[in-house]
PDB file of N, CA and C in Angstrom:
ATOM      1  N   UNK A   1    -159.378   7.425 -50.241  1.00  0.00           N
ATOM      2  CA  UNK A   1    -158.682   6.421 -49.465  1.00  0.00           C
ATOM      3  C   UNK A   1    -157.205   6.784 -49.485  1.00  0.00           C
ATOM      4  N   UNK A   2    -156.714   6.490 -48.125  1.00  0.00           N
ATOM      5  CA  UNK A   2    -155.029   7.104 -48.048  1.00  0.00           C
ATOM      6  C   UNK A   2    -154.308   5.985 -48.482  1.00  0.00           C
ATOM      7  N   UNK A   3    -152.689   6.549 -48.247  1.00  0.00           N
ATOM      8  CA  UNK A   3    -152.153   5.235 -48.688  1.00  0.00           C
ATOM      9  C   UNK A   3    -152.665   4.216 -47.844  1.00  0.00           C
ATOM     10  N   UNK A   4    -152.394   3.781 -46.850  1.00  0.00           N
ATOM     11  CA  UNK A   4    -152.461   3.103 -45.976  1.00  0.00           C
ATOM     12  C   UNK A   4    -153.994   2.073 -45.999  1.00  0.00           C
ATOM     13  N   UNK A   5    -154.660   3.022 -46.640  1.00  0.00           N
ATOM     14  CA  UNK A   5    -156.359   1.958 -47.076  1.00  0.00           C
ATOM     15  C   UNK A   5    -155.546   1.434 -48.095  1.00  0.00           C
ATOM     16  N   UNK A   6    -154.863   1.763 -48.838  1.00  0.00           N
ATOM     17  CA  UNK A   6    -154.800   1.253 -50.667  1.00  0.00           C
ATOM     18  C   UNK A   6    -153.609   0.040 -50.068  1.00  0.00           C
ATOM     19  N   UNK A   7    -152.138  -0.087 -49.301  1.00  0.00           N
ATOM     20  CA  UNK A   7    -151.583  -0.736 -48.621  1.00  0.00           C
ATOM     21  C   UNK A   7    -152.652  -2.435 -48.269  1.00  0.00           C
ATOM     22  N   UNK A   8    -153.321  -1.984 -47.433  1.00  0.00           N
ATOM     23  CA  UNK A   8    -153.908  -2.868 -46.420  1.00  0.00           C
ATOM     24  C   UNK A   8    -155.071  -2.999 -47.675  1.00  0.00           C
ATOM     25  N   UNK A   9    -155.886  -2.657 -48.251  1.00  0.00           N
ATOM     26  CA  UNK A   9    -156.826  -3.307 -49.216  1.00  0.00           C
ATOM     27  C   UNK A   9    -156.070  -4.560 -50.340  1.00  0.00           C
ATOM     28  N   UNK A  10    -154.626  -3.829 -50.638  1.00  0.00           N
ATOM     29  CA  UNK A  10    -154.112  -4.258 -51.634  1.00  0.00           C
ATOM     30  C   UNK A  10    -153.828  -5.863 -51.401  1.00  0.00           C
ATOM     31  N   UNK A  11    -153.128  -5.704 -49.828  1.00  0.00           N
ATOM     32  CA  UNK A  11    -152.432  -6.533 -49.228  1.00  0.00           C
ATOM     33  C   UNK A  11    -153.286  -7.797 -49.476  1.00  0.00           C
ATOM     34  N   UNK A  12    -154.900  -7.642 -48.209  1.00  0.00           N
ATOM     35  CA  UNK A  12    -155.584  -8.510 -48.289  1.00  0.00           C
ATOM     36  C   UNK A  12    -156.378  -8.526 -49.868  1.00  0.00           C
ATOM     37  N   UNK A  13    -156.506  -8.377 -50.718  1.00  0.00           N
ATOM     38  CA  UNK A  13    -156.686  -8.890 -52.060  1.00  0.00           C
ATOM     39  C   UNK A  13    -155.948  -9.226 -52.965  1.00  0.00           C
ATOM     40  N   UNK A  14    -154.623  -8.856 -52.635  1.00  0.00           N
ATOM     41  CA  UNK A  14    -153.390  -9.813 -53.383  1.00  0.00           C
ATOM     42  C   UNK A  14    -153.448 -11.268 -52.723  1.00  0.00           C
ATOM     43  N   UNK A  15    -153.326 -11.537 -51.175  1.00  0.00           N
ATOM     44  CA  UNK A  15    -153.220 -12.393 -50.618  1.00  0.00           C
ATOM     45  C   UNK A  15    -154.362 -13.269 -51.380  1.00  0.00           C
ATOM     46  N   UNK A  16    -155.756 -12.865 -51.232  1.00  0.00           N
ATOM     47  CA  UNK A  16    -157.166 -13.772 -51.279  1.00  0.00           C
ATOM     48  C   UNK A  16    -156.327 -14.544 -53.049  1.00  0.00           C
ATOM     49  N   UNK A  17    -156.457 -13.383 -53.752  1.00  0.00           N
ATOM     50  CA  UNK A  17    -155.843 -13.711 -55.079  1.00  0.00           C
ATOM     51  C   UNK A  17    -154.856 -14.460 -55.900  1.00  0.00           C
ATOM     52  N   UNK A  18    -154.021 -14.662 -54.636  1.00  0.00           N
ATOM     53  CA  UNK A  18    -153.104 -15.426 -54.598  1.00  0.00           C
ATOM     54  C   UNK A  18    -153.272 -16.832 -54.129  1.00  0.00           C
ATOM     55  N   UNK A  19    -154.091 -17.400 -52.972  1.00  0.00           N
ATOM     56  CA  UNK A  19    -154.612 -18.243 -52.714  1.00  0.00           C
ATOM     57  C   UNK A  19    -155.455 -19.187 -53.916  1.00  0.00           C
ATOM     58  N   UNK A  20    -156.185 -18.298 -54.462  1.00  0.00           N
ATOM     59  CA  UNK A  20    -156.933 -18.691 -55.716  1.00  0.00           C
ATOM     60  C   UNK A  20    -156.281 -18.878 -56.577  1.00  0.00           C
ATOM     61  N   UNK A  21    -154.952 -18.191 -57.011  1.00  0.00           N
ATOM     62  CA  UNK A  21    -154.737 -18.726 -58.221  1.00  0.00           C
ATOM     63  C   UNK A  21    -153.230 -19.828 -57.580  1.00  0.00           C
ATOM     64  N   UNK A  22    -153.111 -20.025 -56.362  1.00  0.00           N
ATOM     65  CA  UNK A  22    -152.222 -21.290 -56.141  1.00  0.00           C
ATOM     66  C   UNK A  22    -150.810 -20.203 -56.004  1.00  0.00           C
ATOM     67  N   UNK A  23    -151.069 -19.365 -56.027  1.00  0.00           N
ATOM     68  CA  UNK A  23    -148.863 -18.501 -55.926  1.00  0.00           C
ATOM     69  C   UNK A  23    -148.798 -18.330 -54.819  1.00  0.00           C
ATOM     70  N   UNK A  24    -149.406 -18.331 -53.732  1.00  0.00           N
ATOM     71  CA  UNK A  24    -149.166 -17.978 -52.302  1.00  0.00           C
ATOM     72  C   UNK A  24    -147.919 -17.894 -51.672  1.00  0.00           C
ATOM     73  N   UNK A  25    -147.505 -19.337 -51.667  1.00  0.00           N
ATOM     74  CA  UNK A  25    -145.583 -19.797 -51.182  1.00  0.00           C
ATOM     75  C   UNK A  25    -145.262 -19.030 -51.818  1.00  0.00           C
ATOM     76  N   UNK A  26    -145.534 -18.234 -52.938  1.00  0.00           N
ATOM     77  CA  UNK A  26    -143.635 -17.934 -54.023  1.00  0.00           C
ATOM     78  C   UNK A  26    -144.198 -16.732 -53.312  1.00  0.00           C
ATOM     79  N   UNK A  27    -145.247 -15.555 -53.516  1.00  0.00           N
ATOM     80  CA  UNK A  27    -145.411 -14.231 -53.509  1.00  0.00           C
ATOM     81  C   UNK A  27    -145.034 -13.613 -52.457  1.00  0.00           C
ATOM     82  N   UNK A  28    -145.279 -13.675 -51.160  1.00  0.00           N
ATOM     83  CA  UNK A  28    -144.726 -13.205 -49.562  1.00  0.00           C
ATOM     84  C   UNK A  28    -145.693 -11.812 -49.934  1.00  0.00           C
ATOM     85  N   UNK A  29    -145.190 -11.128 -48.667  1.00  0.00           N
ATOM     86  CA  UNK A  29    -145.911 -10.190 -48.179  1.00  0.00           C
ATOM     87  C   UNK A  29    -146.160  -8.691 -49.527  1.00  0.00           C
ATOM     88  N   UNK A  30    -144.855  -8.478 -49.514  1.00  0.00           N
ATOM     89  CA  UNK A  30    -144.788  -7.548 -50.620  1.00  0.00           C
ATOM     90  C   UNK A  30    -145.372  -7.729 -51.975  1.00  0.00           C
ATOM     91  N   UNK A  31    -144.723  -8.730 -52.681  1.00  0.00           N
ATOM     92  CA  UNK A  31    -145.767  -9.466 -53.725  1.00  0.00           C
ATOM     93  C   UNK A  31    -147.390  -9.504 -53.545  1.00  0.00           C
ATOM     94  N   UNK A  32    -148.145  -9.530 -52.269  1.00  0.00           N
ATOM     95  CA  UNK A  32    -149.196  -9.731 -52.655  1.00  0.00           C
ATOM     96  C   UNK A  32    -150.057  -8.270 -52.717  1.00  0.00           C
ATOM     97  N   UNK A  33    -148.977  -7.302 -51.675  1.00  0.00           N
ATOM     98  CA  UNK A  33    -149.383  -6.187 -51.554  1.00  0.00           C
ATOM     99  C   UNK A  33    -149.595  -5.323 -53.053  1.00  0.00           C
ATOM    100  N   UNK A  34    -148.273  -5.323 -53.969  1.00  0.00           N
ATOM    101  CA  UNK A  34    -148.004  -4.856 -54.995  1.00  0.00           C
ATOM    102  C   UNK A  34    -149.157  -5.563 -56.410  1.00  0.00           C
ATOM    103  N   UNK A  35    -149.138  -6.928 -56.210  1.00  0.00           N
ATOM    104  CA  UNK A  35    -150.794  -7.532 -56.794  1.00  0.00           C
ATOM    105  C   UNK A  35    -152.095  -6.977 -56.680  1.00  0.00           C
ATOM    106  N   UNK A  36    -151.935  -6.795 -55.312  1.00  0.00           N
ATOM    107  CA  UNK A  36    -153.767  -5.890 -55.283  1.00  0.00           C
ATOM    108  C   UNK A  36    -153.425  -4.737 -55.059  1.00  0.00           C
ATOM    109  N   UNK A  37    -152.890  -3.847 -55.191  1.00  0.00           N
ATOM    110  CA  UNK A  37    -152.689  -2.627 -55.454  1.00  0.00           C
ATOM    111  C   UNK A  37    -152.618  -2.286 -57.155  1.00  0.00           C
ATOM    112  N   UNK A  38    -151.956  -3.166 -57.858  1.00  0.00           N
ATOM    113  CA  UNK A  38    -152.206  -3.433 -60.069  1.00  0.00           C
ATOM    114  C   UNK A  38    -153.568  -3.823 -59.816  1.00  0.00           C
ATOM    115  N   UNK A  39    -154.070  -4.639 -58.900  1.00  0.00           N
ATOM    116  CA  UNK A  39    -154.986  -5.328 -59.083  1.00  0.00           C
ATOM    117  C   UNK A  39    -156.697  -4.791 -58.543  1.00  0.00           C
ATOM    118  N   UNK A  40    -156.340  -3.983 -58.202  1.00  0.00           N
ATOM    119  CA  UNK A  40    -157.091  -2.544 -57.660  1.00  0.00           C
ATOM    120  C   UNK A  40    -157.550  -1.855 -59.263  1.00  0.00           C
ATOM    121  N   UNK A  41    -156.427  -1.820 -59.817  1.00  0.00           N
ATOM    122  CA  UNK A  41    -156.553  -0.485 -60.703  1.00  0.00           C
ATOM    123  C   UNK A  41    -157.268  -1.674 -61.691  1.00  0.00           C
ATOM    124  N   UNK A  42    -156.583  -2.673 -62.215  1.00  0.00           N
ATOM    125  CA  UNK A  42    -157.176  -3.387 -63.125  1.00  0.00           C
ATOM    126  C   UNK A  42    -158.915  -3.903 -62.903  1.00  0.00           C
ATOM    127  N   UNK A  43    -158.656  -4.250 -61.971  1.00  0.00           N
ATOM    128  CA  UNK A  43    -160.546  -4.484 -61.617  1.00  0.00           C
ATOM    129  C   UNK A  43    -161.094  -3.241 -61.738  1.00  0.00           C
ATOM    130  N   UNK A  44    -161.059  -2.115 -61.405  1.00  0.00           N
ATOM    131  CA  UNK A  44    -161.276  -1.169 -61.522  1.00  0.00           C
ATOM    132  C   UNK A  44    -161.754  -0.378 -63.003  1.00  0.00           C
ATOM    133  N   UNK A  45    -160.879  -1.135 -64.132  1.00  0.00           N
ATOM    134  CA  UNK A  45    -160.646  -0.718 -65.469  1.00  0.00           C
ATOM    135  C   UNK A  45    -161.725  -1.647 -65.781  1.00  0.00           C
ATOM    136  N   UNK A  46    -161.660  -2.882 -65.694  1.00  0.00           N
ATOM    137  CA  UNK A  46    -162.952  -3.710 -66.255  1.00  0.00           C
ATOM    138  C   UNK A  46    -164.251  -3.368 -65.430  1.00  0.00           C
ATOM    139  N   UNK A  47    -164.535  -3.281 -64.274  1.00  0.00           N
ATOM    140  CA  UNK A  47    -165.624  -2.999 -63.708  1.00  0.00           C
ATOM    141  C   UNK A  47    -166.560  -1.690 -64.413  1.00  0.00           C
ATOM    142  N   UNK A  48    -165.173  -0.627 -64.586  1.00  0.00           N
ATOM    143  CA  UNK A  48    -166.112   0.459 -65.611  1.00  0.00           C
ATOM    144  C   UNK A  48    -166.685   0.265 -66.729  1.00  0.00           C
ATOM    145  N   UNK A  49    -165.651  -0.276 -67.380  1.00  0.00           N
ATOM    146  CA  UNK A  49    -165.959  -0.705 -68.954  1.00  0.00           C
ATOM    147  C   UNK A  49    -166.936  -1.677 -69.475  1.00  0.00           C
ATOM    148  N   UNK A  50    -167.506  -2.349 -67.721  1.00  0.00           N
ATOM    149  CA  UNK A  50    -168.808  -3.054 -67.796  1.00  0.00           C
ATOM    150  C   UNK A  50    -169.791  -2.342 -67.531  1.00  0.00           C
ATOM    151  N   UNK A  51    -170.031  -1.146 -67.309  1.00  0.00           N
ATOM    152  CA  UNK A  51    -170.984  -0.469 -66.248  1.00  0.00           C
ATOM    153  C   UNK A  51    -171.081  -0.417 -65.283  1.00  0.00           C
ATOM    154  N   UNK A  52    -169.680  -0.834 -64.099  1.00  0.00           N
ATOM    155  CA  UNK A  52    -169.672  -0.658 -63.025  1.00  0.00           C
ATOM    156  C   UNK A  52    -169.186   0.366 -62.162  1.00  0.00           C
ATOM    157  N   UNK A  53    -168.799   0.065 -60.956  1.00  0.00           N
ATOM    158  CA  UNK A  53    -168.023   1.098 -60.473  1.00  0.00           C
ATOM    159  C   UNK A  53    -166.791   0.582 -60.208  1.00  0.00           C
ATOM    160  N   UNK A  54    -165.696   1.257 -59.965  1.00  0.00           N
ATOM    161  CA  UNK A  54    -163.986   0.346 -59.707  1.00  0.00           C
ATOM    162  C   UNK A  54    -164.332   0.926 -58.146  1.00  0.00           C
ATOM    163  N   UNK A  55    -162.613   0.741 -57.355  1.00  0.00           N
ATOM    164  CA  UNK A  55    -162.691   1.102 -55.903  1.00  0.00           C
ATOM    165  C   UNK A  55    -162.930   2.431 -55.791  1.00  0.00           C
ATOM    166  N   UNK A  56    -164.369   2.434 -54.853  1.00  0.00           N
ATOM    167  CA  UNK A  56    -165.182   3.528 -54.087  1.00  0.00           C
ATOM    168  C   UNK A  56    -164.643   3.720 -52.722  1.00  0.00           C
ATOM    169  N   UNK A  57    -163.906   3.112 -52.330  1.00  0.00           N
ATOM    170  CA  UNK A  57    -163.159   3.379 -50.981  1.00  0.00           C
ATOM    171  C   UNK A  57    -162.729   1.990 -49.944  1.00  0.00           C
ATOM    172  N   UNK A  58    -162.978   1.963 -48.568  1.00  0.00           N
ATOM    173  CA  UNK A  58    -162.339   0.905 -47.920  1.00  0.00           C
ATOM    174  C   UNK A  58    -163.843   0.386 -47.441  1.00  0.00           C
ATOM    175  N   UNK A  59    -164.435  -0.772 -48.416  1.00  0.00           N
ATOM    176  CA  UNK A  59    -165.450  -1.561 -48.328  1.00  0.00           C
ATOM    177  C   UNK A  59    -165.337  -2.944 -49.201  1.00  0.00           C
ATOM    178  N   UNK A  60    -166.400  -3.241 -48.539  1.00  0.00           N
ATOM    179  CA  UNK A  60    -166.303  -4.788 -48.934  1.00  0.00           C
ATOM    180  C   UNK A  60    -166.312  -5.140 -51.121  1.00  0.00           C
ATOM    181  N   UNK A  61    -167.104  -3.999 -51.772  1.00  0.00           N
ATOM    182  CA  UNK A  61    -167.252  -4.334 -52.771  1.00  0.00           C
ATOM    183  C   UNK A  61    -165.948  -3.796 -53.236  1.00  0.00           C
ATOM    184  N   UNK A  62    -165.320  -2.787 -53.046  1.00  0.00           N
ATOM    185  CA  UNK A  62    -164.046  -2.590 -53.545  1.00  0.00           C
ATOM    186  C   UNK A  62    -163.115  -3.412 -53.400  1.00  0.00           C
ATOM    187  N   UNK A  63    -163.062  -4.346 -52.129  1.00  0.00           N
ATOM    188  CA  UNK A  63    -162.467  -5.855 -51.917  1.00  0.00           C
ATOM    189  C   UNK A  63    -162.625  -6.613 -53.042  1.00  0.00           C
ATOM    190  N   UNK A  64    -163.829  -6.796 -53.313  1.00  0.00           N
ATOM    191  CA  UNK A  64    -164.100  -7.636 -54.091  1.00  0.00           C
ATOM    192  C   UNK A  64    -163.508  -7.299 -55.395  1.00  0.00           C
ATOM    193  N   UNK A  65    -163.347  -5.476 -56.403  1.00  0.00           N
ATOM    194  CA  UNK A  65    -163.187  -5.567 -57.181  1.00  0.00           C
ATOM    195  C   UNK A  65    -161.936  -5.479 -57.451  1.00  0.00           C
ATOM    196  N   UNK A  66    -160.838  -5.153 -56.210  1.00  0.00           N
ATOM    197  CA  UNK A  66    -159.909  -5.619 -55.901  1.00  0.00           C
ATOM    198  C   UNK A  66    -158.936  -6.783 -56.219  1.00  0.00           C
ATOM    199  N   UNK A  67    -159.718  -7.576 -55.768  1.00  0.00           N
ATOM    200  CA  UNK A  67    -159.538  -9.087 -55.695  1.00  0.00           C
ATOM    201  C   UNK A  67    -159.764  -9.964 -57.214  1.00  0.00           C
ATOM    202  N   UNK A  68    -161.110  -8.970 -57.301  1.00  0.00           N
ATOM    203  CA  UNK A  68    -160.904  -9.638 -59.233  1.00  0.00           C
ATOM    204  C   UNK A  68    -159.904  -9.342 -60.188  1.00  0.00           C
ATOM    205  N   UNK A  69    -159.310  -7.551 -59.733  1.00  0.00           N
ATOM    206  CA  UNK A  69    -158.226  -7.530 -60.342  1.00  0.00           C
ATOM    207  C   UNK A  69    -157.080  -8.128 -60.463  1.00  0.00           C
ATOM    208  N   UNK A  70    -157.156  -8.633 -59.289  1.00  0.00           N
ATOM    209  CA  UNK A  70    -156.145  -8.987 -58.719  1.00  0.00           C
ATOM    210  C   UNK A  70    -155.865 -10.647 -59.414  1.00  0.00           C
ATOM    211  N   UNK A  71    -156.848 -11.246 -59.269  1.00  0.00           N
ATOM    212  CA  UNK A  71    -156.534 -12.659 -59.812  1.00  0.00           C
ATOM    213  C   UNK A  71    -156.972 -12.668 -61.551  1.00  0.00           C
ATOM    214  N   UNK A  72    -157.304 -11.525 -62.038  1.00  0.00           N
ATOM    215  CA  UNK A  72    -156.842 -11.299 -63.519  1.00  0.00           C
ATOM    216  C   UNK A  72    -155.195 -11.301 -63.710  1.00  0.00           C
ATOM    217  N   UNK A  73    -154.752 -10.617 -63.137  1.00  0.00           N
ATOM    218  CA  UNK A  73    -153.747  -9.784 -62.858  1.00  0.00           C
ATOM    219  C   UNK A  73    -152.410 -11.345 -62.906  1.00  0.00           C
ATOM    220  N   UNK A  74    -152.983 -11.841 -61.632  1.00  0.00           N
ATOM    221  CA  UNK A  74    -151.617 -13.272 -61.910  1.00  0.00           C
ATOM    222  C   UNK A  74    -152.383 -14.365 -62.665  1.00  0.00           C
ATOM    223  N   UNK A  75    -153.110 -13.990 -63.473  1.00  0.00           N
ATOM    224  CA  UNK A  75    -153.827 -15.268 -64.623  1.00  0.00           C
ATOM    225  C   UNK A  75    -152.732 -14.559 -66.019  1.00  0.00           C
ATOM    226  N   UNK A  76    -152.739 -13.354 -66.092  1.00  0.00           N
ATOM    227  CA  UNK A  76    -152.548 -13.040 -67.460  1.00  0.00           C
ATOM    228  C   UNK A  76    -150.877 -13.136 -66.708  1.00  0.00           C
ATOM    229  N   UNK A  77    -150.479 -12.589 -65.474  1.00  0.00           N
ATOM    230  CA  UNK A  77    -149.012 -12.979 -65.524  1.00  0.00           C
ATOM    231  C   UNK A  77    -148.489 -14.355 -65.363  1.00  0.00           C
ATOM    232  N   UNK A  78    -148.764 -15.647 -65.202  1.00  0.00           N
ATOM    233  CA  UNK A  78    -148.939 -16.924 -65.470  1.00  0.00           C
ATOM    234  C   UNK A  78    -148.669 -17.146 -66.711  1.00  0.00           C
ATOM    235  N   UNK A  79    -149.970 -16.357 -67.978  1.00  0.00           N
ATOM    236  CA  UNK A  79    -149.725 -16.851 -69.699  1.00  0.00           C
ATOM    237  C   UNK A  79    -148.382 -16.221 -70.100  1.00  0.00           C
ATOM    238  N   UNK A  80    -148.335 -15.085 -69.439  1.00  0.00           N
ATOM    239  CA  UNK A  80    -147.255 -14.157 -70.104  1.00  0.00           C
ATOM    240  C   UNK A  80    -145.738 -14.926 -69.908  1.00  0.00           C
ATOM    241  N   UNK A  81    -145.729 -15.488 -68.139  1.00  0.00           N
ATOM    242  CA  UNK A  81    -144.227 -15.726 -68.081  1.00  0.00           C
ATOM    243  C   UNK A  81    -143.764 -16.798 -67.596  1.00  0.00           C
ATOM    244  N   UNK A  82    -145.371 -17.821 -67.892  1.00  0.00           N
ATOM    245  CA  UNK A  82    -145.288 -19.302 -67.206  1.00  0.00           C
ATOM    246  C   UNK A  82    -145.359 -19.061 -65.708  1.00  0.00           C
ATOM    247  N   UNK A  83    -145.261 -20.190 -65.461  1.00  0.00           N
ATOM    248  CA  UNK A  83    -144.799 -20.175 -63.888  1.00  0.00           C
ATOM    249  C   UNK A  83    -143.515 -19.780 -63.042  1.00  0.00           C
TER     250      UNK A  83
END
């Protein structure tokens, strides 16, 4: 996947992620991009370490594991630095 998949995957799974965990207003465009793009790699890190697979390319389950990273990602940055 080029930049431009990892961009646009990131984007829409920071966004979804953001919705879910309530940061939407504060994060904007860049913020959510830069979320699911950490949040890519982090789902990615737990998905293996379960027996899974992390992102396989520009599909729906890499969305998904995306997106889990992703709302790990502003759960643990929430404990870390409050709101």
């Amino acid at each position: 996947m080029g930049l431009c998949g990892w961009i646009v995957l990131g984007g829409l799974a920071g966004w979804v992620a953001s919705m879910l965990a309530g940061t939407n207003a504060r994060q904007g465009l860049i913020g959510n991009i830069v979320v699911g793009i950490v949040g890519a790699f982090v789902g990615g890190l737990v998905f293996n370490f379960f027996g899974g697979h992390g992102v396989t390319g520009f599909n729906l389950y890499s969305f998904g594991v995306a997106t889990v990273g992703a709302a790990l990602t502003l759960f643990v940055k929430r404990k870390l630095f409050g709101k």
